[in-house]
C-alpha atoms as a PDB file:
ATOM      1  CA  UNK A   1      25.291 121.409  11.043  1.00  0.00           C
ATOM      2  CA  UNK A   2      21.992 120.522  12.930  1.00  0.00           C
ATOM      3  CA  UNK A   3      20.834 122.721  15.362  1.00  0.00           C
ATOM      4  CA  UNK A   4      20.232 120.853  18.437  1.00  0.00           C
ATOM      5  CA  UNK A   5      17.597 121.028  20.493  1.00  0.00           C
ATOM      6  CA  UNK A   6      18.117 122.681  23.895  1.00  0.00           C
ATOM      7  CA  UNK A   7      15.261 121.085  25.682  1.00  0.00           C
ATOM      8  CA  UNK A   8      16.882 117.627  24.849  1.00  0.00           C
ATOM      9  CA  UNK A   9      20.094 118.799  26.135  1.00  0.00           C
ATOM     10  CA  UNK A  10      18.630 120.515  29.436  1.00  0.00           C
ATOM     11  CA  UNK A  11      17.244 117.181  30.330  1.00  0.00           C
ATOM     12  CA  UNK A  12      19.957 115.048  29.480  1.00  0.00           C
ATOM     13  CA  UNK A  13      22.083 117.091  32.005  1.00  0.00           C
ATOM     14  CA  UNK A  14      19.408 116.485  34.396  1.00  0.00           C
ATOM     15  CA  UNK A  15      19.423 112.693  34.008  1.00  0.00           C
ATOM     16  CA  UNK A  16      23.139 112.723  34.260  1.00  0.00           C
ATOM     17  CA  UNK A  17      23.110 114.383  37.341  1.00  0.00           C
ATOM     18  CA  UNK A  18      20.128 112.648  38.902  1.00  0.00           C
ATOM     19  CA  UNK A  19      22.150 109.434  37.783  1.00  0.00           C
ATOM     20  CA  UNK A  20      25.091 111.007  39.461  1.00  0.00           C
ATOM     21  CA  UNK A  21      23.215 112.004  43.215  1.00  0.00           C
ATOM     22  CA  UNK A  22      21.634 108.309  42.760  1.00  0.00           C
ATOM     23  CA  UNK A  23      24.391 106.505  42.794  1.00  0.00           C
ATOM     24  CA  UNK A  24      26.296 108.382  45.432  1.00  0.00           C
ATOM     25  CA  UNK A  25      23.322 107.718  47.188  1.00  0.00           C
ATOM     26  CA  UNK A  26      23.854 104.462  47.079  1.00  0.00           C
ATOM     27  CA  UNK A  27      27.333 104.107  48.076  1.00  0.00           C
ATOM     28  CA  UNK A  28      26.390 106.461  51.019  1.00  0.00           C
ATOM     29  CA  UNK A  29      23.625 103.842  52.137  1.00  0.00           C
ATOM     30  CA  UNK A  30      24.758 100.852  50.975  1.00  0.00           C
ATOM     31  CA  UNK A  31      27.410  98.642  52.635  1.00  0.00           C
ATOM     32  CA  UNK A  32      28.947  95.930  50.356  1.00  0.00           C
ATOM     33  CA  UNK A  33      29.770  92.614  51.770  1.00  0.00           C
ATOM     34  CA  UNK A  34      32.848  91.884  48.926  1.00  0.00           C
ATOM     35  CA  UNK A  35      35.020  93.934  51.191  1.00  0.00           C
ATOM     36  CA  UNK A  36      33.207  94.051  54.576  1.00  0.00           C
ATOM     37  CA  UNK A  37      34.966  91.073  56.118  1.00  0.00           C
ATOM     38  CA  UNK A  38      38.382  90.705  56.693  1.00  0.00           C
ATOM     39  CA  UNK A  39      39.598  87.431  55.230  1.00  0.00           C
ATOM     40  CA  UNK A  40      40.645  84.770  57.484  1.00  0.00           C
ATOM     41  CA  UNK A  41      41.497  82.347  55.024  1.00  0.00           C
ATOM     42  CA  UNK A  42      39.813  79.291  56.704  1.00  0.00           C
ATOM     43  CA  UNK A  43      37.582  77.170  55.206  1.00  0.00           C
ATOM     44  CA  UNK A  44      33.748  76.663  56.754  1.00  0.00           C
ATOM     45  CA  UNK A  45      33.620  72.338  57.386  1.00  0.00           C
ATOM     46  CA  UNK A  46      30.722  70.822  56.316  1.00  0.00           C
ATOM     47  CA  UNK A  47      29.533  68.084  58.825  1.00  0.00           C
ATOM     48  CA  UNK A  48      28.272  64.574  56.605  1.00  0.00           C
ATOM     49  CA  UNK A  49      27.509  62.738  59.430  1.00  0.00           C
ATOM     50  CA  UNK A  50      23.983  65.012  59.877  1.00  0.00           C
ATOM     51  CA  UNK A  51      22.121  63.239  57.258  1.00  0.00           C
ATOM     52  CA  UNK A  52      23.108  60.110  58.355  1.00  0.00           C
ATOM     53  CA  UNK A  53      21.547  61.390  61.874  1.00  0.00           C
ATOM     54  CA  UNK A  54      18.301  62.405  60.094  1.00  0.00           C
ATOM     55  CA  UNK A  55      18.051  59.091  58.982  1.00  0.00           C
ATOM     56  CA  UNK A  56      18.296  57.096  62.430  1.00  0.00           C
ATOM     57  CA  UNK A  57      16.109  59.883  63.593  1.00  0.00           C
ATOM     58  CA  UNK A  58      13.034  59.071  60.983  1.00  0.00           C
ATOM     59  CA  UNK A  59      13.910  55.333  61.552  1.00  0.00           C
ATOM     60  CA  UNK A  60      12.995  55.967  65.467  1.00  0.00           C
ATOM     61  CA  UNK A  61      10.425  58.495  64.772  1.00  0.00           C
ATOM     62  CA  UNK A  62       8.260  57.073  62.099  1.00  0.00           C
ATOM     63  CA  UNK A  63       5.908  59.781  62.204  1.00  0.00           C
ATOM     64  CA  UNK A  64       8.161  62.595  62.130  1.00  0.00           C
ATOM     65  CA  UNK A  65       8.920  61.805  58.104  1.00  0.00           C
ATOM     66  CA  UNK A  66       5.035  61.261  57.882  1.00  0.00           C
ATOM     67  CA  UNK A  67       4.744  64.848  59.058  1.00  0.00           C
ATOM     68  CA  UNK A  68       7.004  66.305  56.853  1.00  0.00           C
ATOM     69  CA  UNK A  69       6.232  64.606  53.201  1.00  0.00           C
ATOM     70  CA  UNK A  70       2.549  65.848  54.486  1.00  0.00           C
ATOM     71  CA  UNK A  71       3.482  69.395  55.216  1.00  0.00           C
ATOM     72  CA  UNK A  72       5.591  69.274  51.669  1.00  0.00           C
ATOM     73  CA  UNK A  73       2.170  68.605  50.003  1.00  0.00           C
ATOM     74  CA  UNK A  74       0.293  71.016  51.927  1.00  0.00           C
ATOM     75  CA  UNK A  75       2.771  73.661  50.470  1.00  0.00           C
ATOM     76  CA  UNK A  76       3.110  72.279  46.472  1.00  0.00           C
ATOM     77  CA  UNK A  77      -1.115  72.091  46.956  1.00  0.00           C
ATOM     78  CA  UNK A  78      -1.199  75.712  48.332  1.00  0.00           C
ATOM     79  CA  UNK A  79       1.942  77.078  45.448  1.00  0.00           C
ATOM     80  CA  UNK A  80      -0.202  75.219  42.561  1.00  0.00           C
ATOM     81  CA  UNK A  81      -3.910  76.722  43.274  1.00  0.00           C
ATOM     82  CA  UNK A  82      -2.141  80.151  44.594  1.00  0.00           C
ATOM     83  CA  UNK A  83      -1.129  79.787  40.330  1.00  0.00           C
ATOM     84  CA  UNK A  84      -4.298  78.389  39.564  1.00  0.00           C
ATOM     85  CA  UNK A  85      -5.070  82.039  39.694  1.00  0.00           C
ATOM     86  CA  UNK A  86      -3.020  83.281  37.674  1.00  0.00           C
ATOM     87  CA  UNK A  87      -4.276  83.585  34.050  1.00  0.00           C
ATOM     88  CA  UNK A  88      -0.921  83.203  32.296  1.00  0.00           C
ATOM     89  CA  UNK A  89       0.188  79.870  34.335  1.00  0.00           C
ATOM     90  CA  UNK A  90       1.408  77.465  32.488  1.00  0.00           C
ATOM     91  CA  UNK A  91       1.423  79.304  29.239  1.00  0.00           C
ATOM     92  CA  UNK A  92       4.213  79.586  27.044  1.00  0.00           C
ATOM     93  CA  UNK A  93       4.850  83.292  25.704  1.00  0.00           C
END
C-alpha cells in the first residue's frame, strides 16, 4: 500500500473547508432572483406601435436620425482605435 503523504492530505482538508466557508458565504450574501419574486403568472405586453412612432418622429425631425447614425459612428470609431491598441486584435489564436 502507498504511504500517503500527509502534507497533501492536510491541505486538501483545507481546500475543502475553505470551499465549504466560501460557498456559505455566498448564500449568506447573495440573494437569488429564481425564487425572489413571487409569480404572478401574467405576461409583460410588448407595445409594436413604438417603432412605428420612432418612425413619424425621424420623418418630422430629420435631424434627430442625423444625430444618431453620427453618434453610432462616433462610438464604432472610438471601439475600433480603443482595439487598435490592442496587439492581439484581429488575430486568430
Amino acid at each position: 500500500m502507498k504511504e500517503i503523504n500527509k502534507d497533501l492530505v492536510e491541505n486538501f482538508i483545507a481546500e475543502v473547508k475553505q470551499r465549504n466557508f466560501l460557498r456559505d458565504l455566498y448564500k449568506q450574501n447573495t440573494i437569488e432572483f429564481d425564487n425572489y419574486f413571487k409569480y404572478s403568472g401574467k405576461v409583460e405586453e410588448t407595445k409594436e406601435g413604438s417603432y412605428k412612432e420612432y418612425e413619424k418622429f425621424i420623418i418630422k425631425n430629420p435631424m434627430a436620425d442625423k444625430m444618431r447614425e453620427h453618434m453610432q459612428l462616433r462610438w464604432i470609431e472610438h471601439r475600433y482605435k480603443s482595439n487598435q491598441k490592442d496587439k492581439n486584435y484581429g488575430k486568430i489564436k
